[in-house]
N, C-alpha and C. Protein backbone atom coordinates (compact mmCIF):
# COMPACT_ATOMS: atom_id res chain seq x y z
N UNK A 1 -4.49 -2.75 2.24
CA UNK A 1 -5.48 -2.12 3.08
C UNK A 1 -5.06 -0.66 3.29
N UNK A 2 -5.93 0.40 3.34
CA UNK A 2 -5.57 1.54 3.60
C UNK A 2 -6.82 2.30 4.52
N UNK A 3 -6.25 2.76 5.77
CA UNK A 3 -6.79 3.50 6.71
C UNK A 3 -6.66 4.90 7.09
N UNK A 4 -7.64 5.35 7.50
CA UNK A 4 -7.52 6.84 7.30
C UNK A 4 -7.34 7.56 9.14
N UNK A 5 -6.40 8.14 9.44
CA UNK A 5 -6.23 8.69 10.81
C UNK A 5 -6.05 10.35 10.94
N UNK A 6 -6.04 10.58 11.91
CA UNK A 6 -5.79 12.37 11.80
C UNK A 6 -4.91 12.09 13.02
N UNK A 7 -4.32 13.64 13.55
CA UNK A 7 -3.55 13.73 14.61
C UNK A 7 -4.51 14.33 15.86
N UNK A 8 -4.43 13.67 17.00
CA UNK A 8 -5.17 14.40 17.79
C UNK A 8 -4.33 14.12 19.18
N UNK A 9 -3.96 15.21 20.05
CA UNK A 9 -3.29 15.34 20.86
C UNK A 9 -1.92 14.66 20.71
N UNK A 10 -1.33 14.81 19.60
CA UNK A 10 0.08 14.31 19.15
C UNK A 10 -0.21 12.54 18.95
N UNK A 11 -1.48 12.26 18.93
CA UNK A 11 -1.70 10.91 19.06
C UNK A 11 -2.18 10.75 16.94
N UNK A 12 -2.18 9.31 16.77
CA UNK A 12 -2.93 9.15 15.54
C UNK A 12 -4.16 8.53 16.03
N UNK A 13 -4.71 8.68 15.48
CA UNK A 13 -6.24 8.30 16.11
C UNK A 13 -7.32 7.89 14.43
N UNK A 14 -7.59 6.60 14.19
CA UNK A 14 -8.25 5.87 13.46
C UNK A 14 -9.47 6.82 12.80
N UNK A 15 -9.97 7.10 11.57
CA UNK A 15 -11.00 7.35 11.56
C UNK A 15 -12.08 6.76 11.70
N UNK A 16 -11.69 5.07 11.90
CA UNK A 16 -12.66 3.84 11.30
C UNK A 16 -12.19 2.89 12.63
N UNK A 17 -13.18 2.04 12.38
CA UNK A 17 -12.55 1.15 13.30
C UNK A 17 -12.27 0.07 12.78
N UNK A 18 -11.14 -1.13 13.26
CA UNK A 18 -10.13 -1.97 12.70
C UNK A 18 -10.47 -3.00 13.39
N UNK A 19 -10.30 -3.94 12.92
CA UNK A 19 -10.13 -5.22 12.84
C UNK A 19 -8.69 -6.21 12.91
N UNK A 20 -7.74 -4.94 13.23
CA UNK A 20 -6.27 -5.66 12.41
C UNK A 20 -6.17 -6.18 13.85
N UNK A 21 -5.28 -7.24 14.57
CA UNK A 21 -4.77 -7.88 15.29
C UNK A 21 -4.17 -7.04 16.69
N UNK A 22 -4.05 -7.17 17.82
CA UNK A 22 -3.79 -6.67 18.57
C UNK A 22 -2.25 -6.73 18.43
N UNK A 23 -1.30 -5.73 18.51
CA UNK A 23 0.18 -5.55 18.02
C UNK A 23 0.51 -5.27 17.24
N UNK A 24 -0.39 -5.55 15.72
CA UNK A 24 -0.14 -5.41 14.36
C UNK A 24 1.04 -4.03 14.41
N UNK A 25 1.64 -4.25 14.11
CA UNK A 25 2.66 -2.94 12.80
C UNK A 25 2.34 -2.83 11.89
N UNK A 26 1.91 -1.03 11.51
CA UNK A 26 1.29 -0.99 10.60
C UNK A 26 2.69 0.31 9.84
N UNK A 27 2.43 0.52 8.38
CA UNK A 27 3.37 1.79 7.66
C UNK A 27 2.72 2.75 7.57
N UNK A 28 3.02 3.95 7.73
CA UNK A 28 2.26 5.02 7.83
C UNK A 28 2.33 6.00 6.53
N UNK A 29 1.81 6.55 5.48
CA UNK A 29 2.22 7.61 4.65
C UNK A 29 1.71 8.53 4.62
N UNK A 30 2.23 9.89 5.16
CA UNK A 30 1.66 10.83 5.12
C UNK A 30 1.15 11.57 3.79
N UNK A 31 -0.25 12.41 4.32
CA UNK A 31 -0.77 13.00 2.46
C UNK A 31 -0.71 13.91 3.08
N UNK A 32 -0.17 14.77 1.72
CA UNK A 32 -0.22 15.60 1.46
C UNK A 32 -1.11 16.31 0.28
N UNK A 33 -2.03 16.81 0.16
CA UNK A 33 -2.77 17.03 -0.82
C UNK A 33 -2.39 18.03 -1.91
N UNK A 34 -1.28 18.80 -1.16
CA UNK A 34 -1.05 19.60 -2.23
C UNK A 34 -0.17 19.84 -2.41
N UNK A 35 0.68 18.56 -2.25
CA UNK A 35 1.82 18.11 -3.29
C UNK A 35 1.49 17.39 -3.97
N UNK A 36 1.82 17.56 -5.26
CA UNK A 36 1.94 16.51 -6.55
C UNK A 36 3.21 15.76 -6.13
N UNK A 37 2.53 14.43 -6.49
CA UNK A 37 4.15 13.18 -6.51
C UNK A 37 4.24 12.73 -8.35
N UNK A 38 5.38 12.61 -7.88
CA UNK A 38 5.96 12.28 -9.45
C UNK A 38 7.01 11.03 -9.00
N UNK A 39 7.18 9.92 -9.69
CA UNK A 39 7.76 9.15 -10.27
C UNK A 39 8.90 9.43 -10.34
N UNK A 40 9.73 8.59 -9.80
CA UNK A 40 11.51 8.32 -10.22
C UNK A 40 11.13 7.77 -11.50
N UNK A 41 12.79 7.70 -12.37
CA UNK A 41 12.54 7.21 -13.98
C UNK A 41 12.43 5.81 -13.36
N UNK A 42 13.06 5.04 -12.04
CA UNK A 42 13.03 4.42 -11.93
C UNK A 42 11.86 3.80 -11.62
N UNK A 43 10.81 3.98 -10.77
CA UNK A 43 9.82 3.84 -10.25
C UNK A 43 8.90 3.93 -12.32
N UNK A 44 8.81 4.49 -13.17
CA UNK A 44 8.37 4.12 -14.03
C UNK A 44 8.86 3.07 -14.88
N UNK A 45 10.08 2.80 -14.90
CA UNK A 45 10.71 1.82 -15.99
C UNK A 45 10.04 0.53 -15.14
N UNK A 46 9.95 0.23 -13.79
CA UNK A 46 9.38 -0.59 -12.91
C UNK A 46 7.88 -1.21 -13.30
N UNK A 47 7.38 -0.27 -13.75
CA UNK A 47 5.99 -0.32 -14.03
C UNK A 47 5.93 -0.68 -15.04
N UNK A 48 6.54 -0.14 -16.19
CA UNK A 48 6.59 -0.47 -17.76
C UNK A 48 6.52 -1.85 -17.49
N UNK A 49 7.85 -2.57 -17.10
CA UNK A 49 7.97 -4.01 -17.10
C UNK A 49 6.82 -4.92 -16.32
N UNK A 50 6.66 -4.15 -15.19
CA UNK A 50 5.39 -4.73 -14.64
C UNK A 50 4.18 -5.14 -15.91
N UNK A 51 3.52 -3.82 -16.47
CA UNK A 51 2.50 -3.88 -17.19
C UNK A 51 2.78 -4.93 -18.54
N UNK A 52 4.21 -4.76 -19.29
CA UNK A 52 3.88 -6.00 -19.93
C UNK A 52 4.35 -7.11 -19.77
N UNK A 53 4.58 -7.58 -18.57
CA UNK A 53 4.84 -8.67 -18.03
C UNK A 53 3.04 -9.19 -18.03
N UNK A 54 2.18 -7.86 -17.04
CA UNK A 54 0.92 -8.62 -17.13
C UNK A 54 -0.23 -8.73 -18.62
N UNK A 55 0.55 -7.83 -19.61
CA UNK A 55 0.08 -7.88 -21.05
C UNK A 55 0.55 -9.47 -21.53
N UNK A 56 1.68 -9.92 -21.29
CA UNK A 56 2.44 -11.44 -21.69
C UNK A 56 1.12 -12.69 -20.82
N UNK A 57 0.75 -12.22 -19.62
CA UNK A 57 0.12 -13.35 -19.09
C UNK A 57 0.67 -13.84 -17.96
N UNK A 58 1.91 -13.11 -17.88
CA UNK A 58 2.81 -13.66 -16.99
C UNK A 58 2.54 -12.86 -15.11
N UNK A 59 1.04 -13.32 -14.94
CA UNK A 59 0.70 -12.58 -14.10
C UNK A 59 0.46 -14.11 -12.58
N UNK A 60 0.48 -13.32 -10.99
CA UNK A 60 0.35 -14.51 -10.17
C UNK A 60 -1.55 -13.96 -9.51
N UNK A 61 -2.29 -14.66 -9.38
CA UNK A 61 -3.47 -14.67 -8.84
C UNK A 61 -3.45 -13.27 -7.61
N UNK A 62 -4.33 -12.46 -7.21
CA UNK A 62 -3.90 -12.01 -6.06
C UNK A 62 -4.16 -12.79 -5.09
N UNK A 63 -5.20 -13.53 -5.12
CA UNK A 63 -5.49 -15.27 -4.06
C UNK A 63 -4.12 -15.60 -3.58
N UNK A 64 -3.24 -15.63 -4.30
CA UNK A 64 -2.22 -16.41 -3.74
C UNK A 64 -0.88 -15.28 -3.27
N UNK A 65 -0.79 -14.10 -4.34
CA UNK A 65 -0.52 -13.28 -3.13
C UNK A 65 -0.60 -12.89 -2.28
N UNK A 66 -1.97 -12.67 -2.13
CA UNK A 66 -2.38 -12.19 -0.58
C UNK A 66 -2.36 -13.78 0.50
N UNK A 67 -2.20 -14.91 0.08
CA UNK A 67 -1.76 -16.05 0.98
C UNK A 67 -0.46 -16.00 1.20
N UNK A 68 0.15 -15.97 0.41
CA UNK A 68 1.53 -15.82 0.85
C UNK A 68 1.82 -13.95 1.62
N UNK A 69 1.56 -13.28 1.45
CA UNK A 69 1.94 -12.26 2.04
C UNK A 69 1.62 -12.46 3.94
N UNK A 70 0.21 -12.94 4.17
CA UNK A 70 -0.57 -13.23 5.08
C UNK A 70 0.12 -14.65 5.83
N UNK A 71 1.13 -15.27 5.03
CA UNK A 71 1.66 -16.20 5.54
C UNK A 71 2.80 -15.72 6.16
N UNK A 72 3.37 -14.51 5.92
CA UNK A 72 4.64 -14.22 6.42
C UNK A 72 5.19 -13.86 7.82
């Protein structure tokens, strides 16, 4: 899920309104628009294996990821 906030009076303040749970902890990442991000070699060799892991077949439903994540 990704939500969009601005800063207003040192506060974050939602652009949208939510649905998430009263307490929820949420991660925050700040954008920057005009920085370019680039990739650790690591953060790509990660992906390589990712992608042909899911080229092999050797992939899990997101159904059941997102159950188990939601189960945690």
């Amino acid at each position: 899920m990704s939500l969009r906030a601005r800063v207003r009076n040192g506060r974050l303040v939602l652009d949208e309104a939510t649905d998430l749970p009263e307490g929820s902890e949420v991660r925050l990442l700040l954008v920057d628009d005009e920085e370019d991000w680039q990739p650790s070699d690591a953060q790509v060799a990660a992906l390589q294996k990712s992608v042909a892991q899911a080229e092999r077949g050797e992939v899990v439903p997101a159904e059941v990821v997102l159950r188990e994540l939601r189960a945690r």
